[in-house]
N, C-alpha and C. Protein backbone atom coordinates (compact mmCIF):
# COMPACT_ATOMS: atom_id res chain seq x y z
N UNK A 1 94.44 71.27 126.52
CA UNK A 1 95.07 72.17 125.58
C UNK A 1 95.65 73.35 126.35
N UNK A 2 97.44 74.10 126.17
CA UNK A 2 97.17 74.52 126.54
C UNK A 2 96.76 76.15 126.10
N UNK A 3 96.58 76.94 127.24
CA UNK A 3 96.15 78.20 126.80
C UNK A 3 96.82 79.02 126.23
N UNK A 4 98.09 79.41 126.15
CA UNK A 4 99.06 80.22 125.70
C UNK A 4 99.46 80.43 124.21
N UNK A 5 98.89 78.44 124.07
CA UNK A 5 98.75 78.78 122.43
C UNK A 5 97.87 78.69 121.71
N UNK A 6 96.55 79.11 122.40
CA UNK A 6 95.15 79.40 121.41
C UNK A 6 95.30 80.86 121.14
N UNK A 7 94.97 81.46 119.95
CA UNK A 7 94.92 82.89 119.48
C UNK A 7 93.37 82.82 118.93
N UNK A 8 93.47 84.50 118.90
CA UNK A 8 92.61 84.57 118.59
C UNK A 8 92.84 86.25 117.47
N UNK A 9 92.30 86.35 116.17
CA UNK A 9 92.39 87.42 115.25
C UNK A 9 91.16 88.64 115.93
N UNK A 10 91.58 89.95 116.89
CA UNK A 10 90.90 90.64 116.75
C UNK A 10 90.69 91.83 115.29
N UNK A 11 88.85 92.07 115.11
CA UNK A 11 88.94 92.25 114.23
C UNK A 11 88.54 94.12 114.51
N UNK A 12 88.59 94.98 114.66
CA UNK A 12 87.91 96.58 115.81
C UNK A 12 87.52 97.77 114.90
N UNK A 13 86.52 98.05 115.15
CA UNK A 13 85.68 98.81 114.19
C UNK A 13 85.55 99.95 115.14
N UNK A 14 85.61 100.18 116.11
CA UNK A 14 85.68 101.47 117.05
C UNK A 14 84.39 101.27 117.80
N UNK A 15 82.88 101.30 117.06
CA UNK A 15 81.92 101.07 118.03
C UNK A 15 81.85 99.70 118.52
N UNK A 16 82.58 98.34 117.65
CA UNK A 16 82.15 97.59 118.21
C UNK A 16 83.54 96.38 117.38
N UNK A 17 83.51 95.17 118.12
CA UNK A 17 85.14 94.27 117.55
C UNK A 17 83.96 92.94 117.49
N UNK A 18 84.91 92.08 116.35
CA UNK A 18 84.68 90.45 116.01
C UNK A 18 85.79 89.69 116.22
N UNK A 19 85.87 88.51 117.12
CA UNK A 19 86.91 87.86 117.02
C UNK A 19 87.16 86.44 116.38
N UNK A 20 87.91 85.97 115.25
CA UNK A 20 88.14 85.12 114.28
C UNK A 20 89.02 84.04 115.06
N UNK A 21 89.39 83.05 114.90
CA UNK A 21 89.95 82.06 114.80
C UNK A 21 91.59 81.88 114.06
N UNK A 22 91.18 82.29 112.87
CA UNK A 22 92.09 82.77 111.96
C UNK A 22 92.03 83.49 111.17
N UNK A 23 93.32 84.18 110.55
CA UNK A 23 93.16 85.42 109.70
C UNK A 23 92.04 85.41 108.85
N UNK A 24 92.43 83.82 107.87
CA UNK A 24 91.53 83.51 106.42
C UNK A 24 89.95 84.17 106.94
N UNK A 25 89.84 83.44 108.48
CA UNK A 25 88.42 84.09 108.47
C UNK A 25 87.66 85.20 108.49
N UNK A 26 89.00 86.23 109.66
CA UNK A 26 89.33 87.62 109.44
C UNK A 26 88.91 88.59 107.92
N UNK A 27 89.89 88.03 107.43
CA UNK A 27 90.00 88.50 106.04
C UNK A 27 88.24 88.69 105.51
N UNK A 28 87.76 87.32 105.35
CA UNK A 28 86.87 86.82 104.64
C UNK A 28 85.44 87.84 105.40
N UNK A 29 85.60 88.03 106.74
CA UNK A 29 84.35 88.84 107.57
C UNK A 29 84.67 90.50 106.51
N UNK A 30 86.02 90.59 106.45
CA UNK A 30 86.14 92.38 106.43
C UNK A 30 85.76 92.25 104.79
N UNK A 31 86.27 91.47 104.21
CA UNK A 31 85.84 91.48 102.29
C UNK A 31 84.15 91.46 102.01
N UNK A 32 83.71 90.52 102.61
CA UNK A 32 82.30 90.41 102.86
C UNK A 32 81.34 91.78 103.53
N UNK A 33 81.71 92.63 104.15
CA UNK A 33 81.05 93.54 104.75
C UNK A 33 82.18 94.86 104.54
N UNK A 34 83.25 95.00 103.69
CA UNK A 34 82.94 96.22 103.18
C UNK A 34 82.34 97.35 102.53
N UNK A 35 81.51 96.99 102.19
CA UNK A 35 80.76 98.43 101.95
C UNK A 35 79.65 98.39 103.07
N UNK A 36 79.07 97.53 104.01
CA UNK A 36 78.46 98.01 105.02
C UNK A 36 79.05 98.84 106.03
N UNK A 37 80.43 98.03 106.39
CA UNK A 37 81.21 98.66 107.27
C UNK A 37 82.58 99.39 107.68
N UNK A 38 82.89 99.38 106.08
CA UNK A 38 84.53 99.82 105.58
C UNK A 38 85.22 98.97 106.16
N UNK A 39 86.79 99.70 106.54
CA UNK A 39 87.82 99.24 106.98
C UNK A 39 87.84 99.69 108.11
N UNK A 40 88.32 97.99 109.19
CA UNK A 40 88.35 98.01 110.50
C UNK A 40 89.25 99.39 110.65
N UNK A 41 89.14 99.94 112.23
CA UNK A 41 90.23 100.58 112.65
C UNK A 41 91.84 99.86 112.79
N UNK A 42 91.42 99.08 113.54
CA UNK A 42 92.59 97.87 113.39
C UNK A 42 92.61 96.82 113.72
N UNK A 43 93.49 95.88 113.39
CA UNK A 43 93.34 94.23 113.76
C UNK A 43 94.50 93.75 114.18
N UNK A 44 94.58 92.49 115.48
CA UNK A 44 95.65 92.48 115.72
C UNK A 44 95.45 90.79 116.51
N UNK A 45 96.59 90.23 116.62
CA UNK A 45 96.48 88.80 117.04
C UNK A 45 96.77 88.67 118.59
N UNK A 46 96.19 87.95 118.99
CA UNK A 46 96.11 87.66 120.36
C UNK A 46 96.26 86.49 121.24
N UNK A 47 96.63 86.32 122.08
CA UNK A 47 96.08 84.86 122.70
C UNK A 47 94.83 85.10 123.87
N UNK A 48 94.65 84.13 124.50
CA UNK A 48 93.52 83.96 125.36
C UNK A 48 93.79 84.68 126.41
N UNK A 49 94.67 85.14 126.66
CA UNK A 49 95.37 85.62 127.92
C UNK A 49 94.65 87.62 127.49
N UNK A 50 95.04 87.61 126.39
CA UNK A 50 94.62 88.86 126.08
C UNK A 50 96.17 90.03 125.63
N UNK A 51 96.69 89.02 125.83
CA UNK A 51 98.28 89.47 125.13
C UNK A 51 98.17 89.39 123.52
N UNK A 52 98.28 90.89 123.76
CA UNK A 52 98.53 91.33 121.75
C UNK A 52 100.23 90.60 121.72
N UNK A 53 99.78 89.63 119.96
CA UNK A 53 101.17 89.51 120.15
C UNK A 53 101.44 89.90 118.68
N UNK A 54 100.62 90.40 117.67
CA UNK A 54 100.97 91.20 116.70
C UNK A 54 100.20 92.21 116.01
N UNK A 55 100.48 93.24 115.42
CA UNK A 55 99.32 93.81 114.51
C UNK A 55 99.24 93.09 113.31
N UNK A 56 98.20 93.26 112.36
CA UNK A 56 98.08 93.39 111.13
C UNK A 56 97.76 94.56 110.39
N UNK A 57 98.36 94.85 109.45
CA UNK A 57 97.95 95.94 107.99
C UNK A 57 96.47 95.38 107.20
N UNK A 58 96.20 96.38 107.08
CA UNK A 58 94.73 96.05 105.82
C UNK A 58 94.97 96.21 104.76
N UNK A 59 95.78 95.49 103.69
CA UNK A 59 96.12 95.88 102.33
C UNK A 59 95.71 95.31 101.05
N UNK A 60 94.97 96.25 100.08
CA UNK A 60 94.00 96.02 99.19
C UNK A 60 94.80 95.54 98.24
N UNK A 61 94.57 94.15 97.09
CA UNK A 61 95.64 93.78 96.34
C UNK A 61 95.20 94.51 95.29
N UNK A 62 94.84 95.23 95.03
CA UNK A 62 94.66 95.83 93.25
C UNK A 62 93.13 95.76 92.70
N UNK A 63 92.75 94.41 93.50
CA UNK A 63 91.42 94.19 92.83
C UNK A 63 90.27 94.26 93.70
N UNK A 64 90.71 95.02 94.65
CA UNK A 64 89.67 95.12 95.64
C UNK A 64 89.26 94.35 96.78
N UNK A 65 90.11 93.60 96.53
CA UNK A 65 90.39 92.27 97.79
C UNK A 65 91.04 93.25 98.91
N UNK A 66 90.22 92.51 100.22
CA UNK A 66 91.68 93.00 101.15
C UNK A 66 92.44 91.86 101.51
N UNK A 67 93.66 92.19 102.28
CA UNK A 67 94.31 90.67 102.85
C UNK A 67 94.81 91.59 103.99
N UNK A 68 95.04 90.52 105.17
CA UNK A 68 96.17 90.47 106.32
C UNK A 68 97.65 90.56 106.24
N UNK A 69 98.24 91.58 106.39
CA UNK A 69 99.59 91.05 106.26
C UNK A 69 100.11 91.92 107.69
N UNK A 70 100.96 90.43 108.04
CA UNK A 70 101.67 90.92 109.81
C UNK A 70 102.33 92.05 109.79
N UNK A 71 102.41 93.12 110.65
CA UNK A 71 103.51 93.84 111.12
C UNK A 71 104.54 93.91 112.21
N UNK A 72 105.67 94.04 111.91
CA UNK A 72 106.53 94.10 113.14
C UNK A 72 106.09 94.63 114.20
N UNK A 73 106.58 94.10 115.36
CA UNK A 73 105.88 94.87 117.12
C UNK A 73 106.70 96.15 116.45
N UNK A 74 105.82 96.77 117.75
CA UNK A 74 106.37 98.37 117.61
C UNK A 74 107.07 98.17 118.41
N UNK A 75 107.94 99.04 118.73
CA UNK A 75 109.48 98.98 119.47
C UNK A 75 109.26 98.82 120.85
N UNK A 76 108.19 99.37 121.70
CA UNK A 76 107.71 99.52 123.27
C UNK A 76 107.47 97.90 123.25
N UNK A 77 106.95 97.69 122.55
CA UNK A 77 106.61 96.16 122.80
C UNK A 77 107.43 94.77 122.29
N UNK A 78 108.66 95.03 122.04
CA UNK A 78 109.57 94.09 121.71
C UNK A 78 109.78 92.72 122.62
N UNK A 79 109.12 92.68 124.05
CA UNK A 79 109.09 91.23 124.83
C UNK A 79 108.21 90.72 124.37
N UNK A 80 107.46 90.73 123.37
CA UNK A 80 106.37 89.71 122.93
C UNK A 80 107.21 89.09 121.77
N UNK A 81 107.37 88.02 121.84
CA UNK A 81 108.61 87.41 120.84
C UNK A 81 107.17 86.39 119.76
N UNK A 82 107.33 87.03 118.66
CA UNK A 82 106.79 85.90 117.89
C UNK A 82 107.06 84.25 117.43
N UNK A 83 106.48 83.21 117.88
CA UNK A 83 106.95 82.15 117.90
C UNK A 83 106.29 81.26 116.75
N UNK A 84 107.02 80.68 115.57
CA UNK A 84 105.75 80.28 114.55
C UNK A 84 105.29 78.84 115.42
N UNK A 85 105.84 78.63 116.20
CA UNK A 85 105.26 77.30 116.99
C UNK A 85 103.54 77.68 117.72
N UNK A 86 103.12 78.96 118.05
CA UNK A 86 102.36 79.61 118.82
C UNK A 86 101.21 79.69 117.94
């Protein structure tokens, strides 16, 4: 397999990070342990290499759910090209 296209969802709480597989699971750790541990500082996708290749937003749908939703690179970091093949 190769490496470039395994990711991985970091999840960062400041004292300490979880890393997911995929968002769904992401999601499902931060819904499950909000009120122990609030809302991450931030979360962001990665590969094995350790190349951020996106952020995510933490956004509550109305009912108290949270979900993942991607954000554009920030402008310094525009050579990380998102690939939906990746």
């Amino acid at each position: 397999m190769r490496r470039d296209l395994v990711v991985q969802v970091i999840v960062d709480y400041g004292d300490f990070w979880e890393n997911f597989a995929t968002a769904y699971e992401a999601e499902s750790f931060i819904n499950a342990n909000i009120d122990e541990l609030d809302l991450p500082l931030s979360v962001w996708l990665e590969d094995m290499r350790g190349n951020k290749k996106w952020d995510y937003d933490v956004v509550d749908d109305g009912s108290g759910t949270f979900h993942l939703v991607d954000r554009s690179i920030e402008k310094g970091l525009r050579r990380l090209i998102r690939n939906p093949s990746n």
